[in-house]
PDB file of N, CA and C in Angstrom:
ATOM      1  N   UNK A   1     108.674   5.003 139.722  1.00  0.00           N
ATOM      2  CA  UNK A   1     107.898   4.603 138.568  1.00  0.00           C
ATOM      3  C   UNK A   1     107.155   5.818 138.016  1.00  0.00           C
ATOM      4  N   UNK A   2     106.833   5.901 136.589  1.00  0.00           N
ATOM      5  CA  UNK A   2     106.421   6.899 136.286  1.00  0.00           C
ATOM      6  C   UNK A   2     104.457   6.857 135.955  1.00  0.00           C
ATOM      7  N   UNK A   3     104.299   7.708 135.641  1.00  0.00           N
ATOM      8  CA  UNK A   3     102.604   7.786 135.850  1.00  0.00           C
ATOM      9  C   UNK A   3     102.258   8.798 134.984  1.00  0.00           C
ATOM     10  N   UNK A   4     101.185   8.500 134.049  1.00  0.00           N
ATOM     11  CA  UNK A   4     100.356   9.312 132.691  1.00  0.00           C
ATOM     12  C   UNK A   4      98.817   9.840 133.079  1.00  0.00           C
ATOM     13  N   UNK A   5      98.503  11.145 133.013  1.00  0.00           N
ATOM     14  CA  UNK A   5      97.138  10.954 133.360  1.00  0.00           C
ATOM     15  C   UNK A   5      96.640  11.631 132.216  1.00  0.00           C
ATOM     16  N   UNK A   6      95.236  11.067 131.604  1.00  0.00           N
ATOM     17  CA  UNK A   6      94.664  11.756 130.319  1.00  0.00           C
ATOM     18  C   UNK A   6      93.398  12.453 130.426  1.00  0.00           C
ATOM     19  N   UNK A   7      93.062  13.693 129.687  1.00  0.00           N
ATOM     20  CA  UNK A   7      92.185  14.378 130.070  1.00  0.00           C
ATOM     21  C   UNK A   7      92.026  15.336 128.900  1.00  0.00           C
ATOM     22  N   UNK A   8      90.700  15.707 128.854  1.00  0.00           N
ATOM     23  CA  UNK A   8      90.154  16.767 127.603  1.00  0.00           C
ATOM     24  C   UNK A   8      89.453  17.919 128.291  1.00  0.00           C
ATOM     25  N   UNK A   9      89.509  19.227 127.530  1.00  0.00           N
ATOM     26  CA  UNK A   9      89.209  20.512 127.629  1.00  0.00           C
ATOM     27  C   UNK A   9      87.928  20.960 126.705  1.00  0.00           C
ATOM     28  N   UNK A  10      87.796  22.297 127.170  1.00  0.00           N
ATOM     29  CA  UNK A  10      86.646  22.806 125.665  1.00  0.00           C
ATOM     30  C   UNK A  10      87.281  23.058 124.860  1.00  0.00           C
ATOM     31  N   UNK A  11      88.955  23.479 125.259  1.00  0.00           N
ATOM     32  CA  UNK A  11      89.599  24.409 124.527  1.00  0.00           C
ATOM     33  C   UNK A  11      90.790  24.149 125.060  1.00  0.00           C
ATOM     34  N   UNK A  12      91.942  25.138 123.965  1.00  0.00           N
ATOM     35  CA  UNK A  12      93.346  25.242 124.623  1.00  0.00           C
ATOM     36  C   UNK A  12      93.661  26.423 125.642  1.00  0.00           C
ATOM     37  N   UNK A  13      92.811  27.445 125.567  1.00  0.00           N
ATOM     38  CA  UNK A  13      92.831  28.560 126.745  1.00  0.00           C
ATOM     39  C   UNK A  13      93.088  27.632 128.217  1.00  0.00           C
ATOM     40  N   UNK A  14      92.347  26.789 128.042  1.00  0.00           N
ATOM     41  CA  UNK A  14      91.760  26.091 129.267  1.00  0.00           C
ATOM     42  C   UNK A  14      92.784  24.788 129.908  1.00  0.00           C
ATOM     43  N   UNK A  15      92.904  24.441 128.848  1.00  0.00           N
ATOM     44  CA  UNK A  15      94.327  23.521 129.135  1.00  0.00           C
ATOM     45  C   UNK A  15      95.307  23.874 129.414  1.00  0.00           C
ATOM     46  N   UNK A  16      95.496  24.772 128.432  1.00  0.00           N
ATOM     47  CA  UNK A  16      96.858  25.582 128.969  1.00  0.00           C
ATOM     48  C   UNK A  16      96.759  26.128 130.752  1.00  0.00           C
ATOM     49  N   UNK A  17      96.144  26.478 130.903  1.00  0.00           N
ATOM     50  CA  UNK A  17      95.958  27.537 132.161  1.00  0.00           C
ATOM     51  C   UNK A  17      95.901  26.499 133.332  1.00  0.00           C
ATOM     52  N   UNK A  18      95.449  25.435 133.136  1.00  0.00           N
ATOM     53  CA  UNK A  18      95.238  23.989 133.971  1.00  0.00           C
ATOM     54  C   UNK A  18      96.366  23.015 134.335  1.00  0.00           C
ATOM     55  N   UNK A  19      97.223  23.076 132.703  1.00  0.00           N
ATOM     56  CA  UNK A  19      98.745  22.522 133.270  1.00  0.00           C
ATOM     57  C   UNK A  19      99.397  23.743 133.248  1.00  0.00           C
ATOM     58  N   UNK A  20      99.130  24.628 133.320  1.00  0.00           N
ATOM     59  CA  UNK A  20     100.397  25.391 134.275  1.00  0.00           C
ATOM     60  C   UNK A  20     100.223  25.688 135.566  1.00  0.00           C
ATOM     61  N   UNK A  21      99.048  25.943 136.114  1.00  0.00           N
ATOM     62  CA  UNK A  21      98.932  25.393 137.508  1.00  0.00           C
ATOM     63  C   UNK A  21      99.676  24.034 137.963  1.00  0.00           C
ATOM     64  N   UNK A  22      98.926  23.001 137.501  1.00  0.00           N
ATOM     65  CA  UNK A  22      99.414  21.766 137.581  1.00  0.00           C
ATOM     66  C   UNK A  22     101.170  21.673 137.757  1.00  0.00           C
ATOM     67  N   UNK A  23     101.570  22.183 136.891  1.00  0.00           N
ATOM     68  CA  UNK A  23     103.331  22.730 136.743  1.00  0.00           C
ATOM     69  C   UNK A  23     103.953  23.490 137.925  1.00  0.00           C
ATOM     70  N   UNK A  24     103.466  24.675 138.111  1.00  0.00           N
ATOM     71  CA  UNK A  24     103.560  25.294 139.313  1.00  0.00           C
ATOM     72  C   UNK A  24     103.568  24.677 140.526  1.00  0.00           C
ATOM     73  N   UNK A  25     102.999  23.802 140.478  1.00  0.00           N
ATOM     74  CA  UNK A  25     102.407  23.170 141.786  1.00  0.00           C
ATOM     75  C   UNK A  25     103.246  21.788 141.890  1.00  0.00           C
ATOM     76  N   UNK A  26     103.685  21.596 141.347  1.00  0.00           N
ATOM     77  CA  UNK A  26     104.836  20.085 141.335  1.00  0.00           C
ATOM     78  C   UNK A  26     103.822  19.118 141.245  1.00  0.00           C
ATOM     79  N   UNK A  27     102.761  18.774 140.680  1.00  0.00           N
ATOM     80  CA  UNK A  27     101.656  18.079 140.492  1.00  0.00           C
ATOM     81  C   UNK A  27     102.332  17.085 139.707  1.00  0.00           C
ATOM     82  N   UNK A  28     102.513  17.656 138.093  1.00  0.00           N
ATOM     83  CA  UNK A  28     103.357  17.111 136.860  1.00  0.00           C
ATOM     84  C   UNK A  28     104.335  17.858 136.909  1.00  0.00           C
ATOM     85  N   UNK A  29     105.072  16.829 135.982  1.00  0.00           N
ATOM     86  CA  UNK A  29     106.529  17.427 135.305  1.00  0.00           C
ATOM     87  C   UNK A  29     106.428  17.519 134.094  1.00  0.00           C
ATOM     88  N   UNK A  30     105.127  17.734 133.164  1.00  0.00           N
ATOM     89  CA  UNK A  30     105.266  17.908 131.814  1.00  0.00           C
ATOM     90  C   UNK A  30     103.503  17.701 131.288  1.00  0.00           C
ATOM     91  N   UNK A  31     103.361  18.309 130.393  1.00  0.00           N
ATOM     92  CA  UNK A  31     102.158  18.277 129.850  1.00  0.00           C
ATOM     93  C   UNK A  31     102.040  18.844 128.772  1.00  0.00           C
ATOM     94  N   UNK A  32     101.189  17.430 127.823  1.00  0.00           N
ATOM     95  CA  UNK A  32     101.559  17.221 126.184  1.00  0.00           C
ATOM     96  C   UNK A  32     100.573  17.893 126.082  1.00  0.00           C
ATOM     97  N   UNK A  33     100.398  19.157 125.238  1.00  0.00           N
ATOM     98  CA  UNK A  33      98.999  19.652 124.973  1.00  0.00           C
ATOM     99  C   UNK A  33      98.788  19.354 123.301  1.00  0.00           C
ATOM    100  N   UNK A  34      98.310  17.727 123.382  1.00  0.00           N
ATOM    101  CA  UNK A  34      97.813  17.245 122.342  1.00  0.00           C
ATOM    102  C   UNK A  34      96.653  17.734 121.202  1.00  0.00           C
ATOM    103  N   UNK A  35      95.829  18.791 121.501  1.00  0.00           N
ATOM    104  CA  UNK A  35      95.730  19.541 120.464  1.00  0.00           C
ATOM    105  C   UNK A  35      93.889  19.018 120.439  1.00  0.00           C
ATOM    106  N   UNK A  36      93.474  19.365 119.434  1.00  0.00           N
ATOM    107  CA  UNK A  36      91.919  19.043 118.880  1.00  0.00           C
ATOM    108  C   UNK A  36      91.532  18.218 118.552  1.00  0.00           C
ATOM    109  N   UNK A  37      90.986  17.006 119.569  1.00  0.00           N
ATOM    110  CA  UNK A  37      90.273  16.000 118.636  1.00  0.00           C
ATOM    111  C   UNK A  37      88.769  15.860 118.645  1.00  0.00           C
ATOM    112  N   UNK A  38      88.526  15.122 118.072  1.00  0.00           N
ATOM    113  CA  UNK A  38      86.453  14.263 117.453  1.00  0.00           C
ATOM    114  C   UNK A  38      85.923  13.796 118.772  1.00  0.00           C
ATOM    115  N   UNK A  39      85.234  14.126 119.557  1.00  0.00           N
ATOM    116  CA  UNK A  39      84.703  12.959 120.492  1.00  0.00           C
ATOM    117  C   UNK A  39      83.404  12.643 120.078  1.00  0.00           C
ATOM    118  N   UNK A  40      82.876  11.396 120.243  1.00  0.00           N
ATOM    119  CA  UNK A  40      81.665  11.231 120.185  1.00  0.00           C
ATOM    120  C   UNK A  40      81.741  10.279 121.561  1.00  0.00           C
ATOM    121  N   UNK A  41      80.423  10.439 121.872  1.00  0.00           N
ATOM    122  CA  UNK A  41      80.026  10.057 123.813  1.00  0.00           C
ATOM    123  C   UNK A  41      78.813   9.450 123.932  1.00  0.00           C
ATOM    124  N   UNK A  42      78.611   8.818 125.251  1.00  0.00           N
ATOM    125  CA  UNK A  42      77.282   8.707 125.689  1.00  0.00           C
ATOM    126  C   UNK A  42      77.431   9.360 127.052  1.00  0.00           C
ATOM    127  N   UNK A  43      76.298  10.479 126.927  1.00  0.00           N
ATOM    128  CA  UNK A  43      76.576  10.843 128.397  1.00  0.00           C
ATOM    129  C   UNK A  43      75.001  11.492 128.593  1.00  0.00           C
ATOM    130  N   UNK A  44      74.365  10.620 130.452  1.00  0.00           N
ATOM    131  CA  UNK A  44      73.432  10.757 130.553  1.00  0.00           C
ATOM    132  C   UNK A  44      72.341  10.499 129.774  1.00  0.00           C
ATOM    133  N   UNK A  45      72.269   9.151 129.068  1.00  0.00           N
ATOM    134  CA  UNK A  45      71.082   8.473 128.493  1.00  0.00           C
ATOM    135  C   UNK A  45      71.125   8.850 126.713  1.00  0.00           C
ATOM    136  N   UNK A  46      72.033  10.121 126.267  1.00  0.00           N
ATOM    137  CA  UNK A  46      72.097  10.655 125.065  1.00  0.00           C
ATOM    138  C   UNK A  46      73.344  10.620 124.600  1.00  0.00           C
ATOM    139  N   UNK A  47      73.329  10.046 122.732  1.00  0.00           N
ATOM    140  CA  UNK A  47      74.351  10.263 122.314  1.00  0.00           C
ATOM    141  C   UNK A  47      74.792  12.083 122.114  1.00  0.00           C
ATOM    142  N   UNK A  48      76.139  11.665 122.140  1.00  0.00           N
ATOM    143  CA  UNK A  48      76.432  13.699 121.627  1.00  0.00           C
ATOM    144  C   UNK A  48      77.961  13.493 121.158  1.00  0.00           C
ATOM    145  N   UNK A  49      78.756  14.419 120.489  1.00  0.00           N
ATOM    146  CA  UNK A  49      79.950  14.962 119.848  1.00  0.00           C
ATOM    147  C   UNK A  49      80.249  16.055 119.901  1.00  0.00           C
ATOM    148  N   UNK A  50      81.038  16.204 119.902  1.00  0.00           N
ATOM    149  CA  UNK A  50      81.973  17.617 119.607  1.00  0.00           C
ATOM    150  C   UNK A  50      83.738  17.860 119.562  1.00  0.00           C
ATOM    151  N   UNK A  51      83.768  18.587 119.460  1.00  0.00           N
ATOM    152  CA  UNK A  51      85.416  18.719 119.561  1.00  0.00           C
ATOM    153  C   UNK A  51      85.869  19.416 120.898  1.00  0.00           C
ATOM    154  N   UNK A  52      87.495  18.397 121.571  1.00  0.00           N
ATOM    155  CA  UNK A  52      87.503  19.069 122.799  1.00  0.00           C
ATOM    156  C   UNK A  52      89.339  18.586 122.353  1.00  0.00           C
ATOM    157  N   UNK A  53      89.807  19.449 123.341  1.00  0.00           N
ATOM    158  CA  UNK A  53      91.449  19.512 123.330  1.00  0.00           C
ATOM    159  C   UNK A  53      92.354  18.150 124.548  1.00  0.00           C
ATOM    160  N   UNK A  54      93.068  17.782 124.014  1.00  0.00           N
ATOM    161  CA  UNK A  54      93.655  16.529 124.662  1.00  0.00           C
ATOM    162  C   UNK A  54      94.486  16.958 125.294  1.00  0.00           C
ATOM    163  N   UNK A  55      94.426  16.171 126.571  1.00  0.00           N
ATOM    164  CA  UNK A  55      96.326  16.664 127.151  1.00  0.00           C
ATOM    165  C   UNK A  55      96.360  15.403 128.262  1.00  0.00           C
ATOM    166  N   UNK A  56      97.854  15.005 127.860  1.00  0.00           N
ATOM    167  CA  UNK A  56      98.221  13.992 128.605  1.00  0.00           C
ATOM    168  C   UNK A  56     100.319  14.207 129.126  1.00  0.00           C
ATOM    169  N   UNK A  57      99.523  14.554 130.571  1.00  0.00           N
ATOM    170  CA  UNK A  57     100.390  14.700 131.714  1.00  0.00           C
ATOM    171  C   UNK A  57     101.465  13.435 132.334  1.00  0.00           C
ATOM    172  N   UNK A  58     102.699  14.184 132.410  1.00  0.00           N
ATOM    173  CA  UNK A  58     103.759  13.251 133.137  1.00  0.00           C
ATOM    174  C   UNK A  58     103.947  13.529 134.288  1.00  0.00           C
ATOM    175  N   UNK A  59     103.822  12.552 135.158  1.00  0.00           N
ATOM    176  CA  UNK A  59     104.356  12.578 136.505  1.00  0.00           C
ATOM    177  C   UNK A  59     105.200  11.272 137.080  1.00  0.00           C
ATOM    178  N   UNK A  60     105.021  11.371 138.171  1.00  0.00           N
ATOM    179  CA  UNK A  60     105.640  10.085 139.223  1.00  0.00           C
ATOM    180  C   UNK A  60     104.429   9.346 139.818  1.00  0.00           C
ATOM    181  N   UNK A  61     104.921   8.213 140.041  1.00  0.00           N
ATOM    182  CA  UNK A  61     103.662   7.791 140.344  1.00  0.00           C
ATOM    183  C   UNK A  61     103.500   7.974 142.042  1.00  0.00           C
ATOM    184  N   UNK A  62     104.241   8.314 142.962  1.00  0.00           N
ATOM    185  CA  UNK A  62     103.941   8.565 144.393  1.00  0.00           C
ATOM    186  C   UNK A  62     103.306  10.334 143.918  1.00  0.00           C
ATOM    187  N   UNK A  63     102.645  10.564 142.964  1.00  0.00           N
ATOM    188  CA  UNK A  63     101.985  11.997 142.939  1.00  0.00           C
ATOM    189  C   UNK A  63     100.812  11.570 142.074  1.00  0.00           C
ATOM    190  N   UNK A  64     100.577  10.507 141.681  1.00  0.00           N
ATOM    191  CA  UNK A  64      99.590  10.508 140.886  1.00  0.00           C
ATOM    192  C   UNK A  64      98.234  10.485 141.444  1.00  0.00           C
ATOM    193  N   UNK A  65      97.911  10.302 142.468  1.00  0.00           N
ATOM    194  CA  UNK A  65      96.570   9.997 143.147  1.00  0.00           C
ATOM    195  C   UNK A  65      96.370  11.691 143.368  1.00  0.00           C
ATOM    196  N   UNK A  66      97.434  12.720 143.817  1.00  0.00           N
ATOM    197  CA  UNK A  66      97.050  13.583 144.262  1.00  0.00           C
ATOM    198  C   UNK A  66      97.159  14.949 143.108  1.00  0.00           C
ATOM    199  N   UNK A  67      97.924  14.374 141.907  1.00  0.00           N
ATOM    200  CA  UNK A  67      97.474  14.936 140.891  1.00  0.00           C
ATOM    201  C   UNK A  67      96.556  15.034 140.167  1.00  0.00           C
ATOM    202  N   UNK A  68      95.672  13.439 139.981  1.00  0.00           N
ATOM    203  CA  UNK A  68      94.386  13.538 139.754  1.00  0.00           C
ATOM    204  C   UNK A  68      93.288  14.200 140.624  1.00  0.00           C
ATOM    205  N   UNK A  69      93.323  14.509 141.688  1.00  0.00           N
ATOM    206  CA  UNK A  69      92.363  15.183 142.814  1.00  0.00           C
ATOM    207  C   UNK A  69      92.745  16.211 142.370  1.00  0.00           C
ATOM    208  N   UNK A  70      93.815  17.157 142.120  1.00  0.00           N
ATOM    209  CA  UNK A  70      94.209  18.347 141.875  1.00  0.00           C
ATOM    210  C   UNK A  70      93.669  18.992 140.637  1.00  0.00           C
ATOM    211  N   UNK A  71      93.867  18.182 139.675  1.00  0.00           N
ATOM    212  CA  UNK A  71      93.250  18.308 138.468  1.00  0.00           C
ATOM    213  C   UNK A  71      91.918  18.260 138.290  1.00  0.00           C
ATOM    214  N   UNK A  72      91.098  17.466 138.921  1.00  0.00           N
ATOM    215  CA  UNK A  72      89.698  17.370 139.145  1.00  0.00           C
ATOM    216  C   UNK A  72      89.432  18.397 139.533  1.00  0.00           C
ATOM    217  N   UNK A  73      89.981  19.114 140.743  1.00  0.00           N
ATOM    218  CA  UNK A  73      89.328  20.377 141.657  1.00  0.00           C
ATOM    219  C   UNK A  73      89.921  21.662 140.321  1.00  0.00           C
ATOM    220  N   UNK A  74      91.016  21.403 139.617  1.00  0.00           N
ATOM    221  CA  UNK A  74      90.962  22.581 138.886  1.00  0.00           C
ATOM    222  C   UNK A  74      90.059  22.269 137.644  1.00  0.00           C
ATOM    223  N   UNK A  75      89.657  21.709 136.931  1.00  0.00           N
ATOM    224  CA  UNK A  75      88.929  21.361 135.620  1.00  0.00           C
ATOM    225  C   UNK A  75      87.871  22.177 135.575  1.00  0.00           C
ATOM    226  N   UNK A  76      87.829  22.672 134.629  1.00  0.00           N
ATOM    227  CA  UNK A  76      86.561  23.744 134.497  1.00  0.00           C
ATOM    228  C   UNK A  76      85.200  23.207 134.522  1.00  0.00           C
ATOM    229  N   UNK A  77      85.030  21.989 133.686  1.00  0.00           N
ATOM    230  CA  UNK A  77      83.778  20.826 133.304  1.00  0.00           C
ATOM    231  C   UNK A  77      83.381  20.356 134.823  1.00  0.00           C
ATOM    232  N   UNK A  78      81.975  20.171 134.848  1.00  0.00           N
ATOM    233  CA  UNK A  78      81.449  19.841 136.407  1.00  0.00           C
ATOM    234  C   UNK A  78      81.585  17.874 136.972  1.00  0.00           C
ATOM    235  N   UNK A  79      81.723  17.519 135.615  1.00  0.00           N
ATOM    236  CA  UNK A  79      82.781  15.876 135.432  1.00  0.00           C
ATOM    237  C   UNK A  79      83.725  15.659 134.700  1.00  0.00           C
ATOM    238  N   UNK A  80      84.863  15.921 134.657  1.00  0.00           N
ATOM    239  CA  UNK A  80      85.749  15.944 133.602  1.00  0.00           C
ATOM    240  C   UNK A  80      85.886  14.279 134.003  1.00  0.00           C
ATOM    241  N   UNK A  81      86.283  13.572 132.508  1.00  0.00           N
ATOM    242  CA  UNK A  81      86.544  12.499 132.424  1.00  0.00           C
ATOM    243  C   UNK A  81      88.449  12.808 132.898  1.00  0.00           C
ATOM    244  N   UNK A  82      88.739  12.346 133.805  1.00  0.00           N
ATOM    245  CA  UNK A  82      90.275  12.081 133.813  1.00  0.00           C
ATOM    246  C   UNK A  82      90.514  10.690 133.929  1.00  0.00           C
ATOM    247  N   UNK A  83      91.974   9.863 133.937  1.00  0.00           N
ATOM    248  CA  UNK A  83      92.091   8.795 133.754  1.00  0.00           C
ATOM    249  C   UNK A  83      93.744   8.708 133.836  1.00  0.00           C
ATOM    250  N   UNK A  84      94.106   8.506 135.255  1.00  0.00           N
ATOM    251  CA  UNK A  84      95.750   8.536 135.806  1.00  0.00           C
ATOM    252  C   UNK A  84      95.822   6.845 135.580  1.00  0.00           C
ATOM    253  N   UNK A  85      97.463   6.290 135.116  1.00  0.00           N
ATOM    254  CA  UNK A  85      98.307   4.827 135.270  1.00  0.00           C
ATOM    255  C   UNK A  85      98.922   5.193 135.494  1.00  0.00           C
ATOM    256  N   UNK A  86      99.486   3.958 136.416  1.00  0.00           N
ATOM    257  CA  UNK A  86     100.795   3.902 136.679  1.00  0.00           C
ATOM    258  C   UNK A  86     101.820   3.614 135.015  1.00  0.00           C
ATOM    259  N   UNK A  87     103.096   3.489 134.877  1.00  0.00           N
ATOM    260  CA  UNK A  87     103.431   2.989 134.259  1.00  0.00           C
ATOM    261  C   UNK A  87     104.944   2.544 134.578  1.00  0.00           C
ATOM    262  N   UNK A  88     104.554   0.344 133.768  1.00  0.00           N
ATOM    263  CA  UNK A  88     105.334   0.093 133.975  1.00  0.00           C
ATOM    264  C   UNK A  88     106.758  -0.154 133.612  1.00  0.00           C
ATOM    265  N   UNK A  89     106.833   0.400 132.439  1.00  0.00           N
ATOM    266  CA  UNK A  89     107.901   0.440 131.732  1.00  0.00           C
ATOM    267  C   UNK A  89     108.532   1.884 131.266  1.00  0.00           C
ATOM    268  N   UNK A  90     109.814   2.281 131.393  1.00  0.00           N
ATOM    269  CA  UNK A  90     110.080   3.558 131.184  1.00  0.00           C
ATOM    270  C   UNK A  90     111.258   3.744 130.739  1.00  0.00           C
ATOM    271  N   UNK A  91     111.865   4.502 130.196  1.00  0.00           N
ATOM    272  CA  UNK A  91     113.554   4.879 130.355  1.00  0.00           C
ATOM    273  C   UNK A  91     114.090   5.196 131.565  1.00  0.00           C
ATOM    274  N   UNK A  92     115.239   5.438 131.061  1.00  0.00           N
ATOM    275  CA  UNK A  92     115.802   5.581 133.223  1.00  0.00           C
ATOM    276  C   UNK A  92     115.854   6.918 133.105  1.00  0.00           C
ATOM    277  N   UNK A  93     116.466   7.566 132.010  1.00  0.00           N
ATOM    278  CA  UNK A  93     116.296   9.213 132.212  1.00  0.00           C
ATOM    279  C   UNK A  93     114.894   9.497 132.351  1.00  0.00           C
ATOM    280  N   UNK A  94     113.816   9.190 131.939  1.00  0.00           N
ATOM    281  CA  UNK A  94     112.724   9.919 132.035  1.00  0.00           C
ATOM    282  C   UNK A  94     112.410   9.175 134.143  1.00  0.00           C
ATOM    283  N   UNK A  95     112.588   8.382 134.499  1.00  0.00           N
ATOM    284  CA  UNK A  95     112.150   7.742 135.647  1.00  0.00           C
ATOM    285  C   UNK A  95     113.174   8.909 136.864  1.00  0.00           C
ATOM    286  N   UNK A  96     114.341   9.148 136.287  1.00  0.00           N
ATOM    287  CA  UNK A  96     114.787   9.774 137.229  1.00  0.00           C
ATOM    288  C   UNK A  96     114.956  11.251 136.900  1.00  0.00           C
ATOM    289  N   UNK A  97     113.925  12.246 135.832  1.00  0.00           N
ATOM    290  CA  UNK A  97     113.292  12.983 135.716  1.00  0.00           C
ATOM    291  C   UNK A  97     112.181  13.480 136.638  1.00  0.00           C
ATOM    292  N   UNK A  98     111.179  12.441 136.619  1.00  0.00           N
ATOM    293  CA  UNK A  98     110.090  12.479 137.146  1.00  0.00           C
ATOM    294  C   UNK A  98     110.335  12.169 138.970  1.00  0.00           C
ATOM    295  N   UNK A  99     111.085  11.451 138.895  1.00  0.00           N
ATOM    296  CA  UNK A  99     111.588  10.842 140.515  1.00  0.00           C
ATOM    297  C   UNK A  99     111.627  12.653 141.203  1.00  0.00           C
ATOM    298  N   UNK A 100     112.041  13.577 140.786  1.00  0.00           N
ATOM    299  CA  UNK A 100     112.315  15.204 141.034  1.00  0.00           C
ATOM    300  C   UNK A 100     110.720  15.790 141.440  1.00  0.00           C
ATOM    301  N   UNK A 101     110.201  15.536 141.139  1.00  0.00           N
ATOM    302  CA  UNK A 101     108.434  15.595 141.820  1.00  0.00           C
ATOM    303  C   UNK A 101     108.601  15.312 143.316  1.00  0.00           C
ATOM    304  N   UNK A 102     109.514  14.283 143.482  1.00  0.00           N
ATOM    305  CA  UNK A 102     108.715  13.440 144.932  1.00  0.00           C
ATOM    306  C   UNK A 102     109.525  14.397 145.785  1.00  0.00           C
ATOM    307  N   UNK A 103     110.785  15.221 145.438  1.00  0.00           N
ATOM    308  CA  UNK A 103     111.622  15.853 146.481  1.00  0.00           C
ATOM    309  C   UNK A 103     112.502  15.227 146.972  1.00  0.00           C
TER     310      UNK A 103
END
């Protein structure tokens, strides 16, 4: 089964450099570097905004628990919001794409 995890940067320096570790490391098999968007937040009792870079990662899902830990320990931010699913619906080429993670 395959597995999506979503996550934002300050920047694309930073993303970039994060899924290619991630890549290197058989973590994911792909990572969309979705580019610049708007956030607005509540974080710690205050509203705030700014702009931060999107990226949402493909994997397997027997790697997803340990891709999110991986990703956490690399994230530059001292809480990065991440957010791994399973998923249950897929193509078969992309399922037996990703199946190449597990070894």
């Amino acid at each position: 089964m395959s597995a999506l995890i979503y996550t934002v940067f300050a920047n694309r320096a930073d993303a970039r450099a994060v899924s290619a570790r991630l890549l290197d490391e058989k973590f994911v098999a792909c990572a969309n570097l979705l580019g610049s968007i708007e956030a607005m937040f509540e974080w710690e009792g205050e509203r705030g905004e700014g702009e931060e870079f999107a990226v949402l990662f493909k994997t397997h899902e027997a790697r997803l628990d340990d891709a999110v830990a991986r990703l956490e320990a690399l994230h530059p931010y001292d809480t990065p919001a991440i957010l791994g699913w399973r998923v249950e619906a897929h193509g078969a080429a992309t399922a037996d794409w990703l199946a190449g993670l597990t070894g």
